[in-house]
Protein backbone atom coordinates (compact mmCIF):
# COMPACT_ATOMS: atom_id res chain seq x y z
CA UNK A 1 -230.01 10.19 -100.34
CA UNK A 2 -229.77 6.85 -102.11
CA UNK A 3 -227.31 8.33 -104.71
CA UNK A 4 -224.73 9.69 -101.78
CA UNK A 5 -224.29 6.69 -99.91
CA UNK A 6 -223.96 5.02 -103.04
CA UNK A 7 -221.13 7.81 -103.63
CA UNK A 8 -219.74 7.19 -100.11
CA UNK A 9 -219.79 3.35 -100.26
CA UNK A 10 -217.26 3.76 -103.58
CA UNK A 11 -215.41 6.16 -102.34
CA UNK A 12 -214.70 4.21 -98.89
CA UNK A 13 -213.82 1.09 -101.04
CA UNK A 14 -210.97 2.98 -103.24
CA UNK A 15 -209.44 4.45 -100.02
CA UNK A 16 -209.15 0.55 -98.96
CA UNK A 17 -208.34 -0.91 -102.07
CA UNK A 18 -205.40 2.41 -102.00
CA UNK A 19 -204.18 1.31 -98.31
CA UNK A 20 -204.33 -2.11 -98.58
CA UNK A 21 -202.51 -1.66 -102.22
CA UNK A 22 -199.39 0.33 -100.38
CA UNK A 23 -199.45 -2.60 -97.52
CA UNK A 24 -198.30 -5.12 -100.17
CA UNK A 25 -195.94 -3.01 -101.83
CA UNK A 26 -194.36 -2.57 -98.42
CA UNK A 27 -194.38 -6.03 -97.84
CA UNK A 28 -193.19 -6.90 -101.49
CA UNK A 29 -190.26 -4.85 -101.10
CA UNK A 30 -189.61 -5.78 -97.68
CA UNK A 31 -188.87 -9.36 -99.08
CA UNK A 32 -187.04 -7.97 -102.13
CA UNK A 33 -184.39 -5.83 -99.77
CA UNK A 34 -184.25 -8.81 -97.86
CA UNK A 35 -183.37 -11.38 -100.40
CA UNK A 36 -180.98 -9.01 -102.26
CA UNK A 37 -179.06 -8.71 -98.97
CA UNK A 38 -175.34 -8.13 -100.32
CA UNK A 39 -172.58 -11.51 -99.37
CA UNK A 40 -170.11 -11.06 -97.69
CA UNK A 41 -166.84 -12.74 -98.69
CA UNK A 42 -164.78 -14.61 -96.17
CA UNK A 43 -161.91 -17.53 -95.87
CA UNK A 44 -163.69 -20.91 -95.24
CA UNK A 45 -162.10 -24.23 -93.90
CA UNK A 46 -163.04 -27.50 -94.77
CA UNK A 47 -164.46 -29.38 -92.21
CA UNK A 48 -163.86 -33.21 -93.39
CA UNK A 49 -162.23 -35.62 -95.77
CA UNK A 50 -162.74 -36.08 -99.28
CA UNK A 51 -165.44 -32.72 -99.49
CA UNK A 52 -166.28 -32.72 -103.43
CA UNK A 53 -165.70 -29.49 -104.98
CA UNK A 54 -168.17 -29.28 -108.11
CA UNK A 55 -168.77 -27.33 -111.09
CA UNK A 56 -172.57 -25.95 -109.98
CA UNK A 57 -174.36 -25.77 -107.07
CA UNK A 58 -175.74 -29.04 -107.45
CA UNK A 59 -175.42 -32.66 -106.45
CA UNK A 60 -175.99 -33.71 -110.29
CA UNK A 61 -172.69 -31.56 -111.14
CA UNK A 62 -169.39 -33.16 -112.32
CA UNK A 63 -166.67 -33.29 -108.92
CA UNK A 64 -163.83 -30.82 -110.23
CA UNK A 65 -161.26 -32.26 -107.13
CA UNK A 66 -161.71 -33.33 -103.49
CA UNK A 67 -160.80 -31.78 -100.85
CA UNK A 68 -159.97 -32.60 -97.37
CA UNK A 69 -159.94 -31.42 -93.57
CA UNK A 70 -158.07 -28.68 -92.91
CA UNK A 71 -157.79 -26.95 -96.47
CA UNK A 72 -158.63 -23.34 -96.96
CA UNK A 73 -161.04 -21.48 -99.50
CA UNK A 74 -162.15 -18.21 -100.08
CA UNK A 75 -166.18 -17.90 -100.09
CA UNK A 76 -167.79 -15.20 -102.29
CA UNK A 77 -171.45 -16.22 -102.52
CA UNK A 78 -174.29 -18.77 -101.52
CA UNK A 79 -177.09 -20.57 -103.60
CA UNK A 80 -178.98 -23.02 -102.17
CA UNK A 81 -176.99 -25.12 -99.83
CA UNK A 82 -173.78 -24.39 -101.57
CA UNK A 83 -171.11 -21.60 -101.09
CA UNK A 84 -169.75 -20.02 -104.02
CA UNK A 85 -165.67 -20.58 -104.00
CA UNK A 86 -162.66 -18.92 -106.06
CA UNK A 87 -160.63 -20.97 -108.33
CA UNK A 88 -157.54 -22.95 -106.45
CA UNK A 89 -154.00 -21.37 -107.15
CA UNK A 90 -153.20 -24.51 -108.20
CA UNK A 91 -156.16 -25.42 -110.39
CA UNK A 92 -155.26 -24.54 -114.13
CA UNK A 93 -157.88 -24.98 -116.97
CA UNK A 94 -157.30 -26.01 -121.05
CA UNK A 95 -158.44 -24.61 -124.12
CA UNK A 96 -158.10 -25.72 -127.33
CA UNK A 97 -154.95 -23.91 -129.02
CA UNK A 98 -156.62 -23.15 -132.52
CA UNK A 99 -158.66 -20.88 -130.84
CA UNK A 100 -155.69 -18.82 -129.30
CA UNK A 101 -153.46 -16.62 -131.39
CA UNK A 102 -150.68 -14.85 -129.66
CA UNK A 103 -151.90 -14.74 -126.73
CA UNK A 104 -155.46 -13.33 -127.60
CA UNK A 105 -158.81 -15.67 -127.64
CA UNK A 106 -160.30 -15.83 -131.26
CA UNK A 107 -163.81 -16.13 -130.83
CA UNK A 108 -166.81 -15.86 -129.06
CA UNK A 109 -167.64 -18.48 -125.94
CA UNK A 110 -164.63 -20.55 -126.26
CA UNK A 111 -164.80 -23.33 -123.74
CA UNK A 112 -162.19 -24.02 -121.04
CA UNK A 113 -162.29 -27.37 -119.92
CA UNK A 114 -160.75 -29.97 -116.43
CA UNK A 115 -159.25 -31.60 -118.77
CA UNK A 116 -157.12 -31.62 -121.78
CA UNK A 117 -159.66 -33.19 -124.60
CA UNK A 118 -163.28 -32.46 -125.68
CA UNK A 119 -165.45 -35.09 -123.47
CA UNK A 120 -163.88 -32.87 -120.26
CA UNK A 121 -166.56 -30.70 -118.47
CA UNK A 122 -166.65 -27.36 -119.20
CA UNK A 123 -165.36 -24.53 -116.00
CA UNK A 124 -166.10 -21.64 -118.06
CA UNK A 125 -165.93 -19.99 -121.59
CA UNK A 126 -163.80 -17.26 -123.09
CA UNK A 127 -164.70 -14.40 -125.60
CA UNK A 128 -163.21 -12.82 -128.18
CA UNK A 129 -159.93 -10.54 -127.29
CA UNK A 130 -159.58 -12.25 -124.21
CA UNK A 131 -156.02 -12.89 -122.86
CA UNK A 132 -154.31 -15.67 -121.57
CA UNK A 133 -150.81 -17.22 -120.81
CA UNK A 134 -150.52 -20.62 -121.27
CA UNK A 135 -147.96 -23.29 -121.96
CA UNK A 136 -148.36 -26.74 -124.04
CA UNK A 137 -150.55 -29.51 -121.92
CA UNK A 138 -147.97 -31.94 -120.78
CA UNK A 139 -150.58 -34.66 -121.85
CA UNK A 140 -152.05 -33.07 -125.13
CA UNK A 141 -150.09 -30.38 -127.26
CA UNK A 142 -153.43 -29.51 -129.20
CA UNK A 143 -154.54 -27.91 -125.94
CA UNK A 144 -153.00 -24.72 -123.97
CA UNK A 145 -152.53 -25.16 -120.23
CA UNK A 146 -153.92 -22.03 -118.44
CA UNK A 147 -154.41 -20.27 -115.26
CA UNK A 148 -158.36 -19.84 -114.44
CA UNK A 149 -159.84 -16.58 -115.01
CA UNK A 150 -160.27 -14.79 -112.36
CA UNK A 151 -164.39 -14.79 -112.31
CA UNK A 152 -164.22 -18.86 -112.20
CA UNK A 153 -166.19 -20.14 -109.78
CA UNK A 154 -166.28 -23.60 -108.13
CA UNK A 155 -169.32 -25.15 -105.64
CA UNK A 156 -168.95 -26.95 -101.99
CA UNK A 157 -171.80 -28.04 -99.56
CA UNK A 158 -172.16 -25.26 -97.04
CA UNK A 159 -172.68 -27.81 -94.35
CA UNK A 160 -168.75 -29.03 -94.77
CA UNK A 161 -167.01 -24.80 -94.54
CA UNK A 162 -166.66 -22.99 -91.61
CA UNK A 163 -165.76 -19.59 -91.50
CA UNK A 164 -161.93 -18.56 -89.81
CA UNK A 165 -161.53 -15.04 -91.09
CA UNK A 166 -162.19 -12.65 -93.22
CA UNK A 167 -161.62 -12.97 -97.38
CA UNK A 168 -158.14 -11.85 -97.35
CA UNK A 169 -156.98 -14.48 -94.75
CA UNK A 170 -156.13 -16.69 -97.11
CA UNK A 171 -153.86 -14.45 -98.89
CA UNK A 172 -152.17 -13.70 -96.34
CA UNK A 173 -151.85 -17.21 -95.14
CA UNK A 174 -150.30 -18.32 -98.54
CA UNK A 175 -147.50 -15.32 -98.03
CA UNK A 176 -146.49 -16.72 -94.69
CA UNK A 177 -146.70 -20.30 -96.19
CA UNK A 178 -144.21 -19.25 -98.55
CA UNK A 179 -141.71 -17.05 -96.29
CA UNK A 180 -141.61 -20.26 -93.89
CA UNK A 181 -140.46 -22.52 -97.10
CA UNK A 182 -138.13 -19.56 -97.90
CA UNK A 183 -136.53 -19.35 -94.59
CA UNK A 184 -136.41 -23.34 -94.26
CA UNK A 185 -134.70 -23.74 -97.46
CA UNK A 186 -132.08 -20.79 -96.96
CA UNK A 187 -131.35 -22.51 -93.26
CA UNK A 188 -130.94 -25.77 -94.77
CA UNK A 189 -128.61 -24.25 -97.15
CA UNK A 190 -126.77 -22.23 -94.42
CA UNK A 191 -126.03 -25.39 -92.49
CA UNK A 192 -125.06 -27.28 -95.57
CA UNK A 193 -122.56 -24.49 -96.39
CA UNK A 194 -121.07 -24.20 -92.37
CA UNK A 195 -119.99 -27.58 -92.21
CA UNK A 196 -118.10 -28.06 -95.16
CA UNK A 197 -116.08 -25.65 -93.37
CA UNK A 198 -113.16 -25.60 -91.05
CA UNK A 199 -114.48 -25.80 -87.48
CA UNK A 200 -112.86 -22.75 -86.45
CA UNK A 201 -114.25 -20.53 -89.61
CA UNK A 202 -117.48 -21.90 -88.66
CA UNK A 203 -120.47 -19.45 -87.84
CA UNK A 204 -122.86 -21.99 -85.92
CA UNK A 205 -125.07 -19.02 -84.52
CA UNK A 206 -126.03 -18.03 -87.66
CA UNK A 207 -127.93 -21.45 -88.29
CA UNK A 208 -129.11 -21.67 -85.39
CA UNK A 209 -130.75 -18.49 -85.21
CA UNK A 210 -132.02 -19.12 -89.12
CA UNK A 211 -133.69 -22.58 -87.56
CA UNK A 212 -134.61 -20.78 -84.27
CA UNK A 213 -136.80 -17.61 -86.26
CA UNK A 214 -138.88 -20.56 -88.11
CA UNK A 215 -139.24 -22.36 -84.55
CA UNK A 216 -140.94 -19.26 -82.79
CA UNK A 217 -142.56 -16.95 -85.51
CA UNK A 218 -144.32 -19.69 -87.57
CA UNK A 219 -146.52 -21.98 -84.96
CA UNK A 220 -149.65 -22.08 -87.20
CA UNK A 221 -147.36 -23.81 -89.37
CA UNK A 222 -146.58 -26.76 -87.52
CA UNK A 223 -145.18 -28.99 -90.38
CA UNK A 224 -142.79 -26.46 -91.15
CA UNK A 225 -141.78 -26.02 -87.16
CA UNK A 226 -141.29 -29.79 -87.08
CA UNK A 227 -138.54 -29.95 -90.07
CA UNK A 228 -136.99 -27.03 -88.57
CA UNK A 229 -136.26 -28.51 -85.16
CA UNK A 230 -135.20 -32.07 -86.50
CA UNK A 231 -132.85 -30.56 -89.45
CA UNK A 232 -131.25 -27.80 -86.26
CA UNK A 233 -130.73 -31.17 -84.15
CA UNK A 234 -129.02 -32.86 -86.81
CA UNK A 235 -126.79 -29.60 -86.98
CA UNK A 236 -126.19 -29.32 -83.81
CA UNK A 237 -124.92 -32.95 -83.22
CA UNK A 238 -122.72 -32.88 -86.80
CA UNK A 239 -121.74 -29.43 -85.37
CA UNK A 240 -120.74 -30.99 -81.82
CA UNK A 241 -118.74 -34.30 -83.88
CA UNK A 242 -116.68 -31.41 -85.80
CA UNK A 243 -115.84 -29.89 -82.62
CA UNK A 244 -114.97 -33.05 -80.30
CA UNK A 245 -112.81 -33.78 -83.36
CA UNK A 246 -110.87 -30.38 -83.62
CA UNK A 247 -110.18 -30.45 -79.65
CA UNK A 248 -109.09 -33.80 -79.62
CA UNK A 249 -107.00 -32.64 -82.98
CA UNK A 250 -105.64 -29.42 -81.14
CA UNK A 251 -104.61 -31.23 -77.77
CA UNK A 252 -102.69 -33.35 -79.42
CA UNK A 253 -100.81 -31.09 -81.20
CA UNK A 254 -100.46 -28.65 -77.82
CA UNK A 255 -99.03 -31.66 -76.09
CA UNK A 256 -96.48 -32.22 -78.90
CA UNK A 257 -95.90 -28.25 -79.19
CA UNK A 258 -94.98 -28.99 -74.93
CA UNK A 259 -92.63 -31.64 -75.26
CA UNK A 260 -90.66 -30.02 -77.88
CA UNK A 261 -91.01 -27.08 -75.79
CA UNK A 262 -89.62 -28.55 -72.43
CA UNK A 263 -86.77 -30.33 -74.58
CA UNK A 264 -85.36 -27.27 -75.96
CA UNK A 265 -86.04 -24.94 -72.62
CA UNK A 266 -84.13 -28.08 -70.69
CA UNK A 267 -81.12 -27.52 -72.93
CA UNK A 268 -81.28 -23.64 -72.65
CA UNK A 269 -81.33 -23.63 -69.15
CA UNK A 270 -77.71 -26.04 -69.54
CA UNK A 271 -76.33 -23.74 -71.83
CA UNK A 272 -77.41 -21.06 -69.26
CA UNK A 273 -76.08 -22.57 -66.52
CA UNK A 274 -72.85 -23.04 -68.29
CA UNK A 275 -72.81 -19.19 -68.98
CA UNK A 276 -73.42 -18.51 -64.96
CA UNK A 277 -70.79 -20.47 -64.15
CA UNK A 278 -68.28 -18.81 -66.57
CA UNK A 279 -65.68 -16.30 -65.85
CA UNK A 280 -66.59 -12.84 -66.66
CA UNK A 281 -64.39 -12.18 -69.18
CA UNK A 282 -65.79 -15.89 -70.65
CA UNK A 283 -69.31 -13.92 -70.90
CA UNK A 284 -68.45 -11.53 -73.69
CA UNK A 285 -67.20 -14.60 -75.62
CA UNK A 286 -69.85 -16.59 -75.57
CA UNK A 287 -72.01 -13.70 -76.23
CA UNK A 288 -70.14 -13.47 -79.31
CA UNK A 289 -69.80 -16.73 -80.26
CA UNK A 290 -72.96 -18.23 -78.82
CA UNK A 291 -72.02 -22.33 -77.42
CA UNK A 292 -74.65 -24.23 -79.16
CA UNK A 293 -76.24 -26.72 -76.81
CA UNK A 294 -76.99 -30.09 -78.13
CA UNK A 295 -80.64 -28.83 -79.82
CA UNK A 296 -78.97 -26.23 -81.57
CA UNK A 297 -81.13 -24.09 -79.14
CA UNK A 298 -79.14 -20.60 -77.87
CA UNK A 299 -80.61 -18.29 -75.36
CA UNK A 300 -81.31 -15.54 -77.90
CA UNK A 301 -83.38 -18.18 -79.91
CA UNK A 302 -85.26 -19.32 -76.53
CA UNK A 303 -86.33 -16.23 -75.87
CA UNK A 304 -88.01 -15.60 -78.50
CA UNK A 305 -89.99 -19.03 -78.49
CA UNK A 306 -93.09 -17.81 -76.51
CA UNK A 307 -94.18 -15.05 -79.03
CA UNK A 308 -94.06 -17.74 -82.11
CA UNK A 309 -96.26 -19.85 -79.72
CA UNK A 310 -98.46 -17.07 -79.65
CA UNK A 311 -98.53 -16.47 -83.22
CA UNK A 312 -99.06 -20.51 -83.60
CA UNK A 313 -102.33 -20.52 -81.32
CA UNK A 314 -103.85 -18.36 -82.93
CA UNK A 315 -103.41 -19.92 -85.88
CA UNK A 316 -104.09 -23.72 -84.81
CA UNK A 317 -107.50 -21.79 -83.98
CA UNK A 318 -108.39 -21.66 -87.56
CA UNK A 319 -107.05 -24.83 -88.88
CA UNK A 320 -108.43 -28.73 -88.17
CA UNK A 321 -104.83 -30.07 -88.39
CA UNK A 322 -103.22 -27.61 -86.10
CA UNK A 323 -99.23 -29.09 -85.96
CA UNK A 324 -96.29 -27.26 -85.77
CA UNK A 325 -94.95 -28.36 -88.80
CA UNK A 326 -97.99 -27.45 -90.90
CA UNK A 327 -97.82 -23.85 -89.13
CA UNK A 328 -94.48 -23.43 -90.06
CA UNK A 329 -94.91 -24.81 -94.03
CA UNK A 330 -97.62 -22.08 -94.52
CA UNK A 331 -95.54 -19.82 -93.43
CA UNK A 332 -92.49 -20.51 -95.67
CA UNK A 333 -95.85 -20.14 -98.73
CA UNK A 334 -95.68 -16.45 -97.39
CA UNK A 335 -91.74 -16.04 -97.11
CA UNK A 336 -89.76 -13.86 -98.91
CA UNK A 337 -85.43 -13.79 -100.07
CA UNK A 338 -83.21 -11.93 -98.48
CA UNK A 339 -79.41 -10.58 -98.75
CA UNK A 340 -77.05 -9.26 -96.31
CA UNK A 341 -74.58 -9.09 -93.89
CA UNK A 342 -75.18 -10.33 -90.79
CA UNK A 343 -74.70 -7.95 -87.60
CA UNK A 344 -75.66 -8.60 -84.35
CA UNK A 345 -78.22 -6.23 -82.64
CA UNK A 346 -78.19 -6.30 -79.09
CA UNK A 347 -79.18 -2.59 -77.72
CA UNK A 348 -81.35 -2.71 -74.42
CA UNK A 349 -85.00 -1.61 -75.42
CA UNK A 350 -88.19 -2.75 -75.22
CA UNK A 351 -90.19 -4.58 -77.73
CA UNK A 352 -86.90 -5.55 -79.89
CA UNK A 353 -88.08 -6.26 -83.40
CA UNK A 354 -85.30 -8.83 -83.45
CA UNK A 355 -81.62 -9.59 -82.57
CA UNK A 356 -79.89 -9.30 -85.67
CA UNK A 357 -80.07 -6.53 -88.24
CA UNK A 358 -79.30 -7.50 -92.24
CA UNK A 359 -77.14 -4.86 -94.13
CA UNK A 360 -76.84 -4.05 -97.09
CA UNK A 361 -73.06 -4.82 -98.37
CA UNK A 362 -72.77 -2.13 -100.73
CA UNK A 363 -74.07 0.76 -99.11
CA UNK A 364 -73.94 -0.39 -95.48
CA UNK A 365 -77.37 0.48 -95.23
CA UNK A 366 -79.56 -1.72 -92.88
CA UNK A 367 -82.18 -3.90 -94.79
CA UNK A 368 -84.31 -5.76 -91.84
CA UNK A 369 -84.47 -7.35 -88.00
CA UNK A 370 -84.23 -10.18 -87.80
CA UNK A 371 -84.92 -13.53 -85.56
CA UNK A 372 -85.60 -17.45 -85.34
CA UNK A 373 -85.98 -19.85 -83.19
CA UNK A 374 -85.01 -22.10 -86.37
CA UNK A 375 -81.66 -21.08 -87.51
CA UNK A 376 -78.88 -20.38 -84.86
CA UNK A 377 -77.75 -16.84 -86.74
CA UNK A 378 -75.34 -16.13 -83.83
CA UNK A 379 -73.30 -18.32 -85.97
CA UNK A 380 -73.83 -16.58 -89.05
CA UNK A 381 -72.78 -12.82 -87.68
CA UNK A 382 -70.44 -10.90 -89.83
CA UNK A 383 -70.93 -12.94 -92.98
CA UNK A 384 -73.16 -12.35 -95.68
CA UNK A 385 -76.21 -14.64 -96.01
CA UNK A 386 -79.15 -15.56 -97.86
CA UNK A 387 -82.13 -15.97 -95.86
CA UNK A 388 -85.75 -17.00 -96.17
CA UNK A 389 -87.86 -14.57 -93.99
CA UNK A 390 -91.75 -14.03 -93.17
CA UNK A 391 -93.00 -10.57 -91.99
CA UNK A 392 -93.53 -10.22 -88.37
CA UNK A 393 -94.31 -6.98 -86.21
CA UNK A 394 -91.90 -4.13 -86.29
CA UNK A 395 -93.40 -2.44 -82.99
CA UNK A 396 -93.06 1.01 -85.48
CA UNK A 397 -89.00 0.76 -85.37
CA UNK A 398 -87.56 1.92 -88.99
CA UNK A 399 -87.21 -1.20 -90.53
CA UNK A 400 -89.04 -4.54 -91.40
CA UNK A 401 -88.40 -7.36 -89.28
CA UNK A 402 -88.71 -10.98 -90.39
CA UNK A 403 -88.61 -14.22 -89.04
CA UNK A 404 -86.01 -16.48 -90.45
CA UNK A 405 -87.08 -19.85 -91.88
CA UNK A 406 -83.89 -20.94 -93.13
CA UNK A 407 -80.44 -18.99 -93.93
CA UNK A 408 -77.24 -20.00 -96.52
């Protein structure tokens, strides 16, 4: 009886010792799933001024850079009270250059340091058959300058990061950062190129919508928004100067276009007058032989004085200096020579490409209408003459027609 409850009491105390066994395992691993808990990256931003950014999660650990409010990191760990950051961009690291041959690390654990010379801390170490790009140090040609590998890690307090998104945030933030400096610099160039032209070739729109698409897409960068709407102000008032300048340029030169206008329309409606007041048989005569007022200004020349208006409008539209005269001398640039005879052309129909038609003297061919409020040709009808002509419309009749600058 003894001997069983001897049996019993063992066997009670190795189912115990089995249970409570499994109850710390539990426990044990409990802690172990917890702790090993997998990080999850995100996009931090600094919290304060002058954060230090150090080599290891320590507050014994050499200060890499400081940072201040507002800047941006991307968090990929904790340890201890410090979050685990990637390497800035803009953060580039130096190794000596007799350990780099063509591009290729040569050896094992071959420091990268802050700083161009040997008393520098240490960031992190290559190995053998490593890569790199790198260019001479500015500061030290014994030493490569070199982007950061990609596994470099950097330590800030986890007090001074707050999370704003998740790790690719920052990424994507750069991209926009650099599309807004894109679009600000082609706008700025845009304007730049606009008003070194003529007003009238100008395409203000465009600029303004270039400023405008910065304005309104890019608030969360509001730096960038602020350049944009002081350099589209400045445009807009140099823009606004060009154009008081070419009205007050193209008034001037209507008003002068007016009085020239009224002059020679005053003497037409003389010459007119004296034609009204003619005989009959005194009409025919004068048609042929055309009384030249004191302008030199017939009624075939005055009437066609409104269509070269027309044609100089539209050009003073395009040009700062719109004058007569200057319409007229690019003209004669686009002139060409002519020879004929002179013959009047005086049929009834609509859309006459001119009143005069130039023939050729040989085979009696005609050559071109012609017209001008410039050169009384009435004069010249019958002879053969030399002229200096510029293409005008047709209206689909079978020959050319030119306006005549000048005639011998």
């Amino acid at each position: 009886m003894r001997r069983f409850a001897t049996h019993l009491a063992i066997s009670l105390f190795f189912v115990q010792a089995t249970l409570f066994g499994d109850a710390v395992s539990l426990e044990e691993e409990k802690v172990i799933t917890t702790s090993q808990k997998p990080f999850h990256p995100f996009t931090g931003k600094i919290t304060r001024d002058k954060v230090r950014m150090r080599l290891q999660p320590c507050l014994d650990s050499s200060v890499v850079r400081e940072v201040d409010s507002g800047d941006m990191v991307v968090v990929t760990g904790e340890e201890d009270a410090f979050y685990a950051i990637q390497a800035p961009s803009d953060l580039k690291g130096y190794v000596y250059r007799t350990f780099i041959l063509d591009g290729v690390v040569e050896g094992n654990r071959v420091n990268v340091r802050l700083d161009p010379h040997l008393e520098a801390p240490v960031i992190t170490q290559l190995n053998q058959g490593d890569f790199v790009e790198g260019i001479l140090s500015p500061e030290n040609n014994k030493w490569l300058e070199i982007p950061l590998p990609a596994r470099t890690r950097f330590y800030i307090a986890s007090d001074y990061i707050e999370k704003i998104g998740e790790a690719d945030f920052l990424a994507q933030y750069e991209k926009r950062k650099e599309e807004v400096s894109r679009l600000l610099d082609a706008a700025r160039s845009m304007a730049e190129s606009e008003l070194k032209k003529q007003f009238t070739s100008m395409e203000a729109d465009k600029v303004i919508q270039s400023y405008n698409k910065v304005i309104d897409r890019y608030e969360d960068f509001p730096e960038c928004v602020k350049q944009a709407k002081q350099r589209l102000a400045t445009f807009q008032e140099t823009y606004l100067e060009k154009k008081v300048a070419y009205l007050e340029a193209k008034t001037h030169a209507d008003e002068t276009w007016t009085a020239n206008h009224d002059k020679q329309s005053k003497n037409v409606i003389e010459t007119q007058e004296q034609i009204v007041s003619s005989e009959p048989h005194q009409e025919d005569a004068l048609r042929e032989n055309s009384v030249a007022c004191d302008s030199g200004i017939n009624p075939r020349m005055a009437q066609w004085m409104p269509i070269e208006l027309s044609y100089y409008e539209r050009w003073a539209n395009n040009d700062d200096n719109p004058t007569i005269q200057r319409f007229y001398e690019e003209q004669k640039c686009r002139a060409v020579d002519l020879k004929g005879i002179l013959e009047l052309y005086d049929r009834p129909v609509r859309n006459k490409p001119g009143d005069y038609i130039l023939v050729d003297r040989r085979s009696r061919l005609p050559l071109a209408y012609l017209y001008s409020t410039q050169v009384n040709l009435q004069e010249k009808v019958g002879q053969e003459i030399a002229v200096v002509g510029v293409k005008r419309p047709n209206h689909y009749f079978a020959y050319p027609a030119y306006f005549v600058l000048s005639a011998e």
